[in-house]
C-alpha atoms as a PDB file:
ATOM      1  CA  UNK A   1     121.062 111.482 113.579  1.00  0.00           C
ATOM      2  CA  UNK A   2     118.402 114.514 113.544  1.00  0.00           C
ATOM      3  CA  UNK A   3     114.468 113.195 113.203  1.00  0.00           C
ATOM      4  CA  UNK A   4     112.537 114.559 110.378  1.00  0.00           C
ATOM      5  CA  UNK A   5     108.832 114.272 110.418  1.00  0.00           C
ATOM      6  CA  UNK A   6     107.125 113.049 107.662  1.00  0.00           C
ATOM      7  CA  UNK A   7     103.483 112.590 106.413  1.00  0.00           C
ATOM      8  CA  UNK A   8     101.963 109.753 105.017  1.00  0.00           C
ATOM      9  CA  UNK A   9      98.582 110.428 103.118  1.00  0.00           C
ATOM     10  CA  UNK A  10      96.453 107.639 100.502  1.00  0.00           C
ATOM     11  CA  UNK A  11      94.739 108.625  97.631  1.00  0.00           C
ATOM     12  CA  UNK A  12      91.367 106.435  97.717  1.00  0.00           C
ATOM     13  CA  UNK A  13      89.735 104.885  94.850  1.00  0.00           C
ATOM     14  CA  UNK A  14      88.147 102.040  93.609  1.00  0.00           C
ATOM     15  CA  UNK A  15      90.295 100.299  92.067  1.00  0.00           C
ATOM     16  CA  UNK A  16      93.425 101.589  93.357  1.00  0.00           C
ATOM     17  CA  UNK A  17      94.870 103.406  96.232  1.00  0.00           C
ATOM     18  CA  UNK A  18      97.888 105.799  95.709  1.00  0.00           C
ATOM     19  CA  UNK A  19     100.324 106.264  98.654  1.00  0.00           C
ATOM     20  CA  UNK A  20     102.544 109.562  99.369  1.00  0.00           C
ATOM     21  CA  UNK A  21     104.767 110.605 101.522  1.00  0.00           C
ATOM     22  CA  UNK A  22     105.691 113.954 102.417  1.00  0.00           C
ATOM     23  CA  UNK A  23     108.452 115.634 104.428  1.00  0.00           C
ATOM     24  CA  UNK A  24     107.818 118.759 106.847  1.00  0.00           C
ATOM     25  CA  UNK A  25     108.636 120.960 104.697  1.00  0.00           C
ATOM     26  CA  UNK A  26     106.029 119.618 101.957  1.00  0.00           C
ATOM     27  CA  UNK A  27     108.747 118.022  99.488  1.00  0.00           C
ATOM     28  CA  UNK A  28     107.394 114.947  97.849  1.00  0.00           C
ATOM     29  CA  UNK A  29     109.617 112.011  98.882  1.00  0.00           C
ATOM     30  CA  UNK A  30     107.608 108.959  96.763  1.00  0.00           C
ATOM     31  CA  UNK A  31     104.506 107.972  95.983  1.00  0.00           C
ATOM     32  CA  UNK A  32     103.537 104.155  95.343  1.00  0.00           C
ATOM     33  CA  UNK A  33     100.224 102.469  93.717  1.00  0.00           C
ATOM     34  CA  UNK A  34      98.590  99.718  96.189  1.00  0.00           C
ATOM     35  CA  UNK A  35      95.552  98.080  95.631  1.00  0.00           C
ATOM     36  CA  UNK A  36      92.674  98.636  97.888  1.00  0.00           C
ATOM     37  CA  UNK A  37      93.018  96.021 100.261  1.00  0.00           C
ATOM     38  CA  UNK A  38      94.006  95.641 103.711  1.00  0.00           C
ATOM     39  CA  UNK A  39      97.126  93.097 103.018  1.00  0.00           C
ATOM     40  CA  UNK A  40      98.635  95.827 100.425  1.00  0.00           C
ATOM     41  CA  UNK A  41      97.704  99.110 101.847  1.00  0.00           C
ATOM     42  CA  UNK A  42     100.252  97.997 104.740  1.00  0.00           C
ATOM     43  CA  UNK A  43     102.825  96.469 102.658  1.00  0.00           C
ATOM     44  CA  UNK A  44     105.692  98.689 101.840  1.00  0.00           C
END
């Protein structure tokens, strides 16, 4: 199985955070809403 990287950025807000992930080649693979706190910004 070939490795791709990826990148993993967050939108910041205050109320909300918005997670996306990106491959190498800059295609959007999914983006999820979290709310801004430490227990949800690390649960995927």
């Amino acid at each position: 199985m070939q490795q791709r990287e990826i990148i993993l950025g967050v939108d910041t807000h205050l109320d909300t955070h918005v997670r996306a992930v990106i491959s190498e080649t800059g295609e959007l693979l999914g983006t999820r809403p979290c709310l801004p706190t430490r227990q949800d910004i690390f649960n995927y």
